[in-house]
N, C-alpha and C. Protein backbone atom coordinates (compact mmCIF):
# COMPACT_ATOMS: atom_id res chain seq x y z
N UNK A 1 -119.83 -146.52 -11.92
CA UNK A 1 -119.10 -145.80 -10.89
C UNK A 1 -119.66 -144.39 -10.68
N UNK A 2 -120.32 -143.77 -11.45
CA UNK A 2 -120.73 -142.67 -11.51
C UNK A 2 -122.00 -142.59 -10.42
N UNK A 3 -122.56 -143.61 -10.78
CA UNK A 3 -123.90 -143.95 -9.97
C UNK A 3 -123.61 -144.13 -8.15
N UNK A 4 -122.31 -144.77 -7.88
CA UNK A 4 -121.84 -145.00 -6.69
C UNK A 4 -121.46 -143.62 -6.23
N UNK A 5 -121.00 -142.71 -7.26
CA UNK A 5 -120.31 -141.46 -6.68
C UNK A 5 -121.70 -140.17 -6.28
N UNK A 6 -122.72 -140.89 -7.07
CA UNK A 6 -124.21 -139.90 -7.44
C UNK A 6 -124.37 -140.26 -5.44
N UNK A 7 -124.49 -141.42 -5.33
CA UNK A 7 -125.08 -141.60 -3.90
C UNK A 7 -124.11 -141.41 -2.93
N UNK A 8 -122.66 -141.40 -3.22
CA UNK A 8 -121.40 -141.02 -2.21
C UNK A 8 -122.12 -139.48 -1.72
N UNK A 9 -122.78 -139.09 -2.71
CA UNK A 9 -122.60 -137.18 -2.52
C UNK A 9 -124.24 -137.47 -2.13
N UNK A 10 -124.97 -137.77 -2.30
CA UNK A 10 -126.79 -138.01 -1.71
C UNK A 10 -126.46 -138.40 0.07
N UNK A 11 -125.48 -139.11 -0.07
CA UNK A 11 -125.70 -139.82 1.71
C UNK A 11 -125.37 -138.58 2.08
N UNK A 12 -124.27 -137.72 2.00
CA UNK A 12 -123.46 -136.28 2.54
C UNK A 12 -124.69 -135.49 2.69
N UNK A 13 -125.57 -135.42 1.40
CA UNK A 13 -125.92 -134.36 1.19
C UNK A 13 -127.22 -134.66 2.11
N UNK A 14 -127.88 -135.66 2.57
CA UNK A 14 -128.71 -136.24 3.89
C UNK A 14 -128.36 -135.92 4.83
N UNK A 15 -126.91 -135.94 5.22
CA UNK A 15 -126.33 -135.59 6.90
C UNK A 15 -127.11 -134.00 6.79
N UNK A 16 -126.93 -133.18 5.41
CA UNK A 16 -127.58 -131.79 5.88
C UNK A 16 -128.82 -131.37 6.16
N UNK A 17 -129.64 -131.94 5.67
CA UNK A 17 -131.44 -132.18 5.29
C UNK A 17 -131.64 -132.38 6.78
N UNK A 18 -131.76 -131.65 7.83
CA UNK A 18 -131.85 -131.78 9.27
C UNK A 18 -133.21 -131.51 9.15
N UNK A 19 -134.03 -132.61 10.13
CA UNK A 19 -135.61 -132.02 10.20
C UNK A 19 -135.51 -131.74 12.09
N UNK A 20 -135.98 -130.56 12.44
CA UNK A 20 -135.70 -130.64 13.77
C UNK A 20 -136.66 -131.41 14.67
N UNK A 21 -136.61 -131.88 15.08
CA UNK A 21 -137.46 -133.22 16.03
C UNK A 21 -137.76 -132.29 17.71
N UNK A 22 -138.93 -132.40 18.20
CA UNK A 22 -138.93 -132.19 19.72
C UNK A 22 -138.13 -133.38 20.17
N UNK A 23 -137.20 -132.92 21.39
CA UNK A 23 -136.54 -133.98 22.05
C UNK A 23 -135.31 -134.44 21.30
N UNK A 24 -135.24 -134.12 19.93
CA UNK A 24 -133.75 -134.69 19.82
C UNK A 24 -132.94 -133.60 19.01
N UNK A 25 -131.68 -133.93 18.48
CA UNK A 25 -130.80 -132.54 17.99
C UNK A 25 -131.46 -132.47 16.66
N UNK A 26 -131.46 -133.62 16.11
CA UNK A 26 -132.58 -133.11 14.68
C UNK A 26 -132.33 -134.89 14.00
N UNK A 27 -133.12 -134.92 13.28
CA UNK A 27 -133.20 -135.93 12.21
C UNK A 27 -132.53 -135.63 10.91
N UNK A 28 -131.74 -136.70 10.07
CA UNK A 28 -131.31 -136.79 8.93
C UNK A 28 -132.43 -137.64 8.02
N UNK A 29 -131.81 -137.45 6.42
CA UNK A 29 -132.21 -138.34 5.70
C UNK A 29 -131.16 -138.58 5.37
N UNK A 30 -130.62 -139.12 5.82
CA UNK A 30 -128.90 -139.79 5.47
C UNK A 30 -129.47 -141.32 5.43
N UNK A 31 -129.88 -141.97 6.41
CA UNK A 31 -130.48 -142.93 6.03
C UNK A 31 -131.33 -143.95 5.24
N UNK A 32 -132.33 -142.92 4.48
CA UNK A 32 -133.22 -143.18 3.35
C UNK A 32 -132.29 -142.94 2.61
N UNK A 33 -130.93 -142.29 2.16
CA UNK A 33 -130.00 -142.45 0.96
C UNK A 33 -129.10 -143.79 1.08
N UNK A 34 -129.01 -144.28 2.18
CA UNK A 34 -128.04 -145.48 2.65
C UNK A 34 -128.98 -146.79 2.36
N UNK A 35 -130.03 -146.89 2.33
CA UNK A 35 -131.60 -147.54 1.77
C UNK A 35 -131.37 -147.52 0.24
N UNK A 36 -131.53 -146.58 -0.26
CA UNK A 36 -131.96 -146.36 -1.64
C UNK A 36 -130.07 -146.75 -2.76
N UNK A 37 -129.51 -146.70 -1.55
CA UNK A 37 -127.50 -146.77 -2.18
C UNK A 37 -127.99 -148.83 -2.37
N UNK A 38 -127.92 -149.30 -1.47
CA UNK A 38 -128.51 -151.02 -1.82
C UNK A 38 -129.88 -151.11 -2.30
N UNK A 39 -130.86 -150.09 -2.50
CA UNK A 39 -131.77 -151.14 -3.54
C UNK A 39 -131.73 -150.79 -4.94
N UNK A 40 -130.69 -149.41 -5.35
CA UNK A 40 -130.32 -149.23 -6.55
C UNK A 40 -129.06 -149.64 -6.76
N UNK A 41 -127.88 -149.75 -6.35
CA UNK A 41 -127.09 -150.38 -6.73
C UNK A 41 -126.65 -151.64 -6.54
N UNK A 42 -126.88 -152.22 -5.34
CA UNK A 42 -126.71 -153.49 -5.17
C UNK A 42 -126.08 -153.25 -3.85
N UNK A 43 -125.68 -154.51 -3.43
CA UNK A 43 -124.86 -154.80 -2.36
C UNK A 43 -123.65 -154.47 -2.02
N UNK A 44 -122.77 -154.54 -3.13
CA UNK A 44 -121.45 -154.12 -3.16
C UNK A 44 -121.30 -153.10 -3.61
N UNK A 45 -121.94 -152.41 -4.71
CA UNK A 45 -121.66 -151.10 -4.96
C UNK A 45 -122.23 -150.59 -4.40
N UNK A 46 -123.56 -150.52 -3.34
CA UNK A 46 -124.07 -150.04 -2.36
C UNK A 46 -123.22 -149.58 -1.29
N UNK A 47 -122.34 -150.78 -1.04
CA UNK A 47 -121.36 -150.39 0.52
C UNK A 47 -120.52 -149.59 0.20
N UNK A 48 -119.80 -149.76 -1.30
CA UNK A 48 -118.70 -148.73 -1.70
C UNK A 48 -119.01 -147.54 -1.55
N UNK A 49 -120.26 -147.42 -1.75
CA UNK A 49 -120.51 -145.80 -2.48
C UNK A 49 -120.46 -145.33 -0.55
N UNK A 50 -121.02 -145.65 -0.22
CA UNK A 50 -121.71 -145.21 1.67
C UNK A 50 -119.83 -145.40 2.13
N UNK A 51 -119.21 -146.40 1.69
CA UNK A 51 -118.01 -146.68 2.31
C UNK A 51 -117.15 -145.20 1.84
N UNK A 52 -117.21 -144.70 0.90
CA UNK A 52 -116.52 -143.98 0.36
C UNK A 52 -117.30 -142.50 1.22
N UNK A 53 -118.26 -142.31 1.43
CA UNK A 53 -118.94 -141.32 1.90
C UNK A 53 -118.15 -141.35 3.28
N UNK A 54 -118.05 -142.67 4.16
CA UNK A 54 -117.13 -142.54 5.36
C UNK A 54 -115.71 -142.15 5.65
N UNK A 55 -114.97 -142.61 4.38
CA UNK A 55 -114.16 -142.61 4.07
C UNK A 55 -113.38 -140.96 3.95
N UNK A 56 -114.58 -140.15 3.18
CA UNK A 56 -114.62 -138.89 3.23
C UNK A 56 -114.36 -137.77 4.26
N UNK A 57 -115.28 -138.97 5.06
CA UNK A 57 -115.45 -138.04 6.40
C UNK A 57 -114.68 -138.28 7.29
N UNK A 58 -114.09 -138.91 7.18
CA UNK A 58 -112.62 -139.71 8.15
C UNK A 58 -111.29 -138.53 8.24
N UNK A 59 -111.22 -138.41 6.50
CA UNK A 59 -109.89 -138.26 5.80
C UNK A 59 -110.28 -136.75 6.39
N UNK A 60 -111.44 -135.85 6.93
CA UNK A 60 -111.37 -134.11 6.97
C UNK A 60 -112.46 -133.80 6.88
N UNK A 61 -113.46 -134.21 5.82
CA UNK A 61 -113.68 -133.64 4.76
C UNK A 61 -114.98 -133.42 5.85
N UNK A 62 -115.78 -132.07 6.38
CA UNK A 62 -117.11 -132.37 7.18
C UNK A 62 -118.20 -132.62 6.83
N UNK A 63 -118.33 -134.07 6.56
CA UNK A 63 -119.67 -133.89 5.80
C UNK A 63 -120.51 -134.96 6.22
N UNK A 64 -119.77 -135.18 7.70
CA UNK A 64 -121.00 -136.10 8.81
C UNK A 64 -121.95 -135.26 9.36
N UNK A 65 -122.65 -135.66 9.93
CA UNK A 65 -123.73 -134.46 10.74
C UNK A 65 -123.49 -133.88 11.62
N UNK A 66 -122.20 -133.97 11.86
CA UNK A 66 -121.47 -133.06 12.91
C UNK A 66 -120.11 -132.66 13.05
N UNK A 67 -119.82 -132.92 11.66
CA UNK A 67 -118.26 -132.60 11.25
C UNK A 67 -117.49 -133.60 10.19
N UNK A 68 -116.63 -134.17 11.00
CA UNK A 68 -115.17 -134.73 10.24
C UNK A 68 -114.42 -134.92 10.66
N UNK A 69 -113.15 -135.81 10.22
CA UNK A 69 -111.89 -136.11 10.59
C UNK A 69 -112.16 -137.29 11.24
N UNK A 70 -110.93 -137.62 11.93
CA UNK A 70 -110.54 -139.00 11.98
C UNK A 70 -110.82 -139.49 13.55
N UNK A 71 -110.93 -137.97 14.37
CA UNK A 71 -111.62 -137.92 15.76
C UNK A 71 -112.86 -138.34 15.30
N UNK A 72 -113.70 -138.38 14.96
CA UNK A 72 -115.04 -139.13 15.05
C UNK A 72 -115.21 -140.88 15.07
N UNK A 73 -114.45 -141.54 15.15
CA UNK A 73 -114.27 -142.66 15.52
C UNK A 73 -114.62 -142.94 16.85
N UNK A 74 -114.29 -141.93 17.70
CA UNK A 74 -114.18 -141.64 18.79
C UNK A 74 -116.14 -141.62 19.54
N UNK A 75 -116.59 -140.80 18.47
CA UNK A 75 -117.98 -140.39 19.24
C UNK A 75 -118.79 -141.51 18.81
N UNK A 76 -119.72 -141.38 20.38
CA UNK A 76 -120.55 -142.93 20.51
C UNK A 76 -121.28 -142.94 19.25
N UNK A 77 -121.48 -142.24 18.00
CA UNK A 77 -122.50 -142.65 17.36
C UNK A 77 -121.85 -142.78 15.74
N UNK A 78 -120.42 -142.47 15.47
CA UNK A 78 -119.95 -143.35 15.03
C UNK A 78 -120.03 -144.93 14.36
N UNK A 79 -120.83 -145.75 15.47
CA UNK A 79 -120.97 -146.93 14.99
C UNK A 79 -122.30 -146.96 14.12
N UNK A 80 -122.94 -146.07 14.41
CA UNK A 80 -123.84 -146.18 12.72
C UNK A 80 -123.89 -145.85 11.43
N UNK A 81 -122.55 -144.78 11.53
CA UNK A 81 -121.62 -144.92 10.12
C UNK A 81 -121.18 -146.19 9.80
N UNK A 82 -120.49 -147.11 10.51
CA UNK A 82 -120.20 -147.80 9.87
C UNK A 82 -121.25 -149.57 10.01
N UNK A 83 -122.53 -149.07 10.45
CA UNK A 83 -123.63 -149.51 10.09
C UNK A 83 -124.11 -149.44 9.03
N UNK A 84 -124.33 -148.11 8.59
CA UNK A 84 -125.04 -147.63 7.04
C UNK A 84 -124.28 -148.46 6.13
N UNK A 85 -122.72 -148.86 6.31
CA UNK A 85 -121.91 -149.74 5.11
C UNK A 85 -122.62 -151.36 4.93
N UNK A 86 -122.61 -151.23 6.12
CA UNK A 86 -122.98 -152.99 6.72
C UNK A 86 -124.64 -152.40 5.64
N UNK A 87 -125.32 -152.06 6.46
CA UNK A 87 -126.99 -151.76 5.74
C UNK A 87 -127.10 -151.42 4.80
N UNK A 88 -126.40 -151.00 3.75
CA UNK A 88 -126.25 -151.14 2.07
C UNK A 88 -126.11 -152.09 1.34
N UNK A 89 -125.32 -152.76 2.50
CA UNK A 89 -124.72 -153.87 1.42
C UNK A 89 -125.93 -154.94 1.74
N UNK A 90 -126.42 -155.17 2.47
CA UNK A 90 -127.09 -156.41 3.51
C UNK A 90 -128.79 -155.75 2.53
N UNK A 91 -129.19 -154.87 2.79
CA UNK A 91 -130.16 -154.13 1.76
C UNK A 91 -129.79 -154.79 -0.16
N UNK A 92 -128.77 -154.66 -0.46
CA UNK A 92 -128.67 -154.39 -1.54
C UNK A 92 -128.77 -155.88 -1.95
N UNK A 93 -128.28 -156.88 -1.30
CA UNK A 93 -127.92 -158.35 -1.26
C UNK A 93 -129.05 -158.97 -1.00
N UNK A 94 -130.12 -158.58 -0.44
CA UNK A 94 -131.33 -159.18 -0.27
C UNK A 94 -132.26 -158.56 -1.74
N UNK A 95 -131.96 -157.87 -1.95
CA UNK A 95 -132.76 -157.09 -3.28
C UNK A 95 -132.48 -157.94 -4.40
N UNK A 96 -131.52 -158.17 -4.28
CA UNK A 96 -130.58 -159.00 -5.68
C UNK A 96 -131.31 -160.58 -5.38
N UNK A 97 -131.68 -160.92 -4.62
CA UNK A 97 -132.65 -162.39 -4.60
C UNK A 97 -133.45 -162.38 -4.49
N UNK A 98 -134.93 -161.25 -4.10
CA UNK A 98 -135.92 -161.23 -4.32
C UNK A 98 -136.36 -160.30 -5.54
N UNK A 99 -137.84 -161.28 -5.89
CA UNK A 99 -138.01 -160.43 -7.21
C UNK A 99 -138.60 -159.07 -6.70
N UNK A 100 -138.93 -158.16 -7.17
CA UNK A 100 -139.04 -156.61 -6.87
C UNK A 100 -140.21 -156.32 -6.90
N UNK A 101 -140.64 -156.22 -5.60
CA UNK A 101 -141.88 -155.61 -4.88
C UNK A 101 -141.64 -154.91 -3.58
N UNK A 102 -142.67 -154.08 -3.07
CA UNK A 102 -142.75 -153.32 -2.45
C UNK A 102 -142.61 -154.13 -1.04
N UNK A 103 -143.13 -155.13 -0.78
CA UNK A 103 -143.16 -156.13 0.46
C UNK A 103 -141.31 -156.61 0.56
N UNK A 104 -140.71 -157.43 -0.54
CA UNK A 104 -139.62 -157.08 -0.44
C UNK A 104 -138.99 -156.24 -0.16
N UNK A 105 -139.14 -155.28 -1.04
CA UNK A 105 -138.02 -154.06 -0.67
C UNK A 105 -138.18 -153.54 0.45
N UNK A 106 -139.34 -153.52 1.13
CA UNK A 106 -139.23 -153.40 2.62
C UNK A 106 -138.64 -154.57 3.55
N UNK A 107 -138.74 -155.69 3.31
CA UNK A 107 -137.98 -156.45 4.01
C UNK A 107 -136.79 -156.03 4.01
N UNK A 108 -136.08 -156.08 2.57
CA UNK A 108 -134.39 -155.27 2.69
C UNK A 108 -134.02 -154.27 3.45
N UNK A 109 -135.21 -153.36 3.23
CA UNK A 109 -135.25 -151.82 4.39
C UNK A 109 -134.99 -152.50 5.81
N UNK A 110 -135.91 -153.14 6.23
CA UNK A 110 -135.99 -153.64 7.46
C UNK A 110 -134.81 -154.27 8.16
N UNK A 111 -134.32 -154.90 7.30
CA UNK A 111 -132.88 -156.25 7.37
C UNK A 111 -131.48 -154.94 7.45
N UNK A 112 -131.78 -153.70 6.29
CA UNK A 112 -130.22 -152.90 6.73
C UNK A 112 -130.86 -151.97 8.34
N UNK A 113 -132.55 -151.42 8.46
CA UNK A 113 -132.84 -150.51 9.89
C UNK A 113 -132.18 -151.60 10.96
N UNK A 114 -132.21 -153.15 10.89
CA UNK A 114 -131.55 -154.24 12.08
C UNK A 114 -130.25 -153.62 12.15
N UNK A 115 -129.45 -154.38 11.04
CA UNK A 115 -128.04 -154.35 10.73
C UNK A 115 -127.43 -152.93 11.25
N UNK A 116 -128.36 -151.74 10.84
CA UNK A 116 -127.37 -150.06 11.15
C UNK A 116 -127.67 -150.33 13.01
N UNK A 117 -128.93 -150.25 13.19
CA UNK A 117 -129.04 -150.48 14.90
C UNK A 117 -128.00 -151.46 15.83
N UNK A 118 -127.96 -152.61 14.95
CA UNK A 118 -127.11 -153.20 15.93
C UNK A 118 -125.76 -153.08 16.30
N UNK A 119 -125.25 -152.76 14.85
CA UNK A 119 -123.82 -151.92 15.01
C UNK A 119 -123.81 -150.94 15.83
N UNK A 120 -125.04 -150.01 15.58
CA UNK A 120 -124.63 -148.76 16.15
C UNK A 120 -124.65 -148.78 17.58
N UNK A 121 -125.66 -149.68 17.73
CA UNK A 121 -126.02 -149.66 19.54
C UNK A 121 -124.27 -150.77 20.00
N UNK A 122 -124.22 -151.50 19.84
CA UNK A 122 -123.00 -152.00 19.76
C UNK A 122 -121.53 -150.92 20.41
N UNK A 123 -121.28 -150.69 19.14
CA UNK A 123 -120.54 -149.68 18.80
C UNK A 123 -120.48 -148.58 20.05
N UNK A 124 -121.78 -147.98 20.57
CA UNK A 124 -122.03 -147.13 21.30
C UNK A 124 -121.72 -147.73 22.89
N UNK A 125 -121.47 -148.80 22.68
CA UNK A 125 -121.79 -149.70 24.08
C UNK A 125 -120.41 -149.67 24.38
N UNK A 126 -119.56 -149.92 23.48
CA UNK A 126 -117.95 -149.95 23.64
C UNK A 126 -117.68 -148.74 24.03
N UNK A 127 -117.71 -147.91 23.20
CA UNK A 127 -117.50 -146.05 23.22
C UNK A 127 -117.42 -146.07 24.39
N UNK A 128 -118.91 -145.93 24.77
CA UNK A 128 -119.48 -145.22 26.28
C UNK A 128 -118.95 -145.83 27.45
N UNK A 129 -118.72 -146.87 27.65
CA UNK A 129 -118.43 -148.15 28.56
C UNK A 129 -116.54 -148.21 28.69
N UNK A 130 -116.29 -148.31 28.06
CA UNK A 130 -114.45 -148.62 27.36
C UNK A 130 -113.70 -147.58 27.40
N UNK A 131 -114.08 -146.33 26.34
CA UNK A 131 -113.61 -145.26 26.36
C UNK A 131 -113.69 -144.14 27.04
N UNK A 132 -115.14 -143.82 26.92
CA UNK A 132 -115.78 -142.32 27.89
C UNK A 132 -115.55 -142.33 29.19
N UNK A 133 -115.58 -143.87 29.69
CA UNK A 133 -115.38 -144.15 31.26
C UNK A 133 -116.98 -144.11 31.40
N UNK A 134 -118.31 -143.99 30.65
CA UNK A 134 -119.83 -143.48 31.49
C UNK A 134 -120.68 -144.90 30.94
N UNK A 135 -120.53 -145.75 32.27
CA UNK A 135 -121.05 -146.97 32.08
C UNK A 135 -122.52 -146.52 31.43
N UNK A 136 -123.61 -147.45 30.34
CA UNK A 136 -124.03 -148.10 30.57
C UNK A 136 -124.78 -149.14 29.58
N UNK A 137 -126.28 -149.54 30.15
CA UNK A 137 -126.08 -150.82 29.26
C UNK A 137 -126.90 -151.05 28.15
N UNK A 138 -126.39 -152.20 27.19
CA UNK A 138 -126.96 -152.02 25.98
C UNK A 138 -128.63 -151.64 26.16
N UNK A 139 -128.89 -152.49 27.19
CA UNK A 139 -130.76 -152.02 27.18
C UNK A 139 -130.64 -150.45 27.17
N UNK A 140 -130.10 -149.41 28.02
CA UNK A 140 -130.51 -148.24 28.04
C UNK A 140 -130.20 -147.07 26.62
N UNK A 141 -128.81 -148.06 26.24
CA UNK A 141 -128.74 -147.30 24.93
C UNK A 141 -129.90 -147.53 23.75
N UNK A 142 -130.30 -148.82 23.78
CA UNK A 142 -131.78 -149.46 22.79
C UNK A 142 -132.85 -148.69 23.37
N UNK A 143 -132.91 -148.30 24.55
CA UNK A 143 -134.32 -147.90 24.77
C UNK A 143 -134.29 -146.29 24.72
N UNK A 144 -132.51 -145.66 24.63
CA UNK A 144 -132.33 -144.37 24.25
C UNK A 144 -132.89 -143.84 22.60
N UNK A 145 -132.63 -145.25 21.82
CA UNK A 145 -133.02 -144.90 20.46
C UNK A 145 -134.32 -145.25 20.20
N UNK A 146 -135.30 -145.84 20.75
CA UNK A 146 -136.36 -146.43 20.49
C UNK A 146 -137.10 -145.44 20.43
N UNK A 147 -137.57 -144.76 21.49
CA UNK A 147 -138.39 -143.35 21.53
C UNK A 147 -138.76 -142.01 20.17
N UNK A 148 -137.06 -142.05 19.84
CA UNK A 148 -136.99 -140.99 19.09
C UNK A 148 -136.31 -141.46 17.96
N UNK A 149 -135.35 -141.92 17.15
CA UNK A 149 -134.37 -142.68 16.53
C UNK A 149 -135.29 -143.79 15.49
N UNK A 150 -135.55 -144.50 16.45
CA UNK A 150 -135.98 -145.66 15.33
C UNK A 150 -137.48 -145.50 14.33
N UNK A 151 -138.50 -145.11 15.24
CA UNK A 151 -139.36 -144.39 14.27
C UNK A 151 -139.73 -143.68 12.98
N UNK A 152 -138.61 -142.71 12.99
CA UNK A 152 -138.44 -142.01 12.15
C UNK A 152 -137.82 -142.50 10.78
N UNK A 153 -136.55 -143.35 11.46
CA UNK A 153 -135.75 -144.25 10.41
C UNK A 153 -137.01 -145.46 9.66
N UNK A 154 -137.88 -145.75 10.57
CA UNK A 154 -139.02 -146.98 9.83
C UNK A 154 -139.51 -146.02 9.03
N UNK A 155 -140.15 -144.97 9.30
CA UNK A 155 -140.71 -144.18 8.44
C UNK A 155 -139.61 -144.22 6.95
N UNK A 156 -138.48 -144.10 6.98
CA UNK A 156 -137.64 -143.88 5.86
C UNK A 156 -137.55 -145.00 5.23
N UNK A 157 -137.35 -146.02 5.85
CA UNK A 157 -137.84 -147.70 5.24
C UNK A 157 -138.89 -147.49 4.51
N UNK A 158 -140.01 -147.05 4.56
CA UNK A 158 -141.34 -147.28 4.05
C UNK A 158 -140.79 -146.28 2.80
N UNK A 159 -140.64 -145.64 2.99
CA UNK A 159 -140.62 -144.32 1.55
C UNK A 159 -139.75 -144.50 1.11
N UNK A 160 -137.94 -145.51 1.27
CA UNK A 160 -137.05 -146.05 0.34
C UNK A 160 -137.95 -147.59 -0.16
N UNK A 161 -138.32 -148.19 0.27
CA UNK A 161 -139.04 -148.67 -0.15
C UNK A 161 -139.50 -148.45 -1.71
N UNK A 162 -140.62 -147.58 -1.55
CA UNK A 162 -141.59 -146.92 -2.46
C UNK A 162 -140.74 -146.32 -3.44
N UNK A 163 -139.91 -145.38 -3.04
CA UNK A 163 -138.74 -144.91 -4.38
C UNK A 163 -138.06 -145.96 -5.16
N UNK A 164 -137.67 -146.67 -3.98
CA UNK A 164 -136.54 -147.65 -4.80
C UNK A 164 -136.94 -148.46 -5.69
N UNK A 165 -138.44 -148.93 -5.41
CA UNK A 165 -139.55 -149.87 -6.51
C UNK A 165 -140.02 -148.95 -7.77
N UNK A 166 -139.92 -147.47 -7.66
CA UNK A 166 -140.51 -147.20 -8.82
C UNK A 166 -139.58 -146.54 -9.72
N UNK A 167 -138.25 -146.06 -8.80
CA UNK A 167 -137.04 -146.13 -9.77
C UNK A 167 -136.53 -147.55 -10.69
N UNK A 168 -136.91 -148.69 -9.90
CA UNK A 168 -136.46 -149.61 -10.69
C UNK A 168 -137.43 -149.96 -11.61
N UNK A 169 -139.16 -149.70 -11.27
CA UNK A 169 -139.56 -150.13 -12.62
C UNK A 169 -139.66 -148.89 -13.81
N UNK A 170 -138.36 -147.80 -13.45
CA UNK A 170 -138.27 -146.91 -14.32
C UNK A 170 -137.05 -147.21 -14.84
N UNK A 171 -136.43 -147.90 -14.64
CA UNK A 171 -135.26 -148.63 -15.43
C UNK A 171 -133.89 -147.83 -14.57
N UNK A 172 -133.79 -147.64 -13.44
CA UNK A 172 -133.02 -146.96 -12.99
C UNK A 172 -132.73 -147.86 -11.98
N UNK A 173 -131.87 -149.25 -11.96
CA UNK A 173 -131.29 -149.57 -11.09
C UNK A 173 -130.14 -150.55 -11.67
N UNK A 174 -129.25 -150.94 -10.39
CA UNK A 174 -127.80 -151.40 -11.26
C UNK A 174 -127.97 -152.98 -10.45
N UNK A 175 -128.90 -153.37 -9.46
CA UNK A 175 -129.03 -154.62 -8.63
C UNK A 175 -129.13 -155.89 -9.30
N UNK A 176 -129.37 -156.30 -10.73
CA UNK A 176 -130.08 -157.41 -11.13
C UNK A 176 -128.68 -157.77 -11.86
């Protein structure tokens, strides 16, 4: 549990690690911690720990990348919070059946970068469409993140990847 609470406070502490990007408000590594939460702990204690990080940020506490509270449900991007749960666990669950290599553990990377995107673009599709009243459609929101968004996050695949394989052949993982 300690280990779930080590990465509850790593995902938070990612929303702050802002790299500023031309063209967008900035980049996190919140994501490479939501990566590294399923290929070191597993699947289920993966989602807890990220679940509990949401959970956090629900209840007040600001430690999304743009605040807190229970109004953030509300904003279109929202649904990749509760992507990162889905992509921990879905990461962590594929780790736990393949044996541990770098080609794997990027597949897992790859399988939670699907899983957080599709929620999120999802998610964003309802928001924007349902709630905001500002139609539009899933293609333009996918091709909103493609440019700037998804790149960066592959990049974080590749380097959770690489951590997560050499933490575990340093005896530092809870997946097996």
């Amino acid at each position: 549990m300690v280990l779930c609470a080590m990465f509850t406070a790593l995902v938070a502490v990612g929303a702050f690690i802002q790299i500023p990007v031309p063209y967008m408000d900035y980049f996190t590594l919140q994501f490479f911690f939501v990566l590294l939460a399923g290929l070191i702990l597993g699947g289920n204690k993966g989602a807890i720990s990220v679940g509990c990080y949401v959970l956090l940020g629900l209840i007040g506490i600001p430690i999304f990348a743009a605040g807190g509270g229970i109004g953030y449900i509300f904003r279109p991007s929202f649904g990749y919070l509760v992507g990162f749960i889905a992509s921990a666990f879905v990461t962590g669950k594929i780790c736990e059946k393949l044996k541990a290599s770098y080609k794997n553990y990027m597949i897992a990377c790859l399988a939670g970068f699907v899983v957080t995107y599709a929620i999120g673009i999802v998610y964003k599709f309802i928001i924007l469409n349902f709630y905001a009243h500002t139609p539009a459609t899933i293609a333009v929101i996918f091709l909103s993140c493609f440019p700037l968004d998804m790149p960066g996050d592959f990049v974080l695949c590749l380097l959770a990847s690489g951590v997560g394989l050499k933490m575990r052949k340093n005896g530092f993982c809870l997946n097996e």
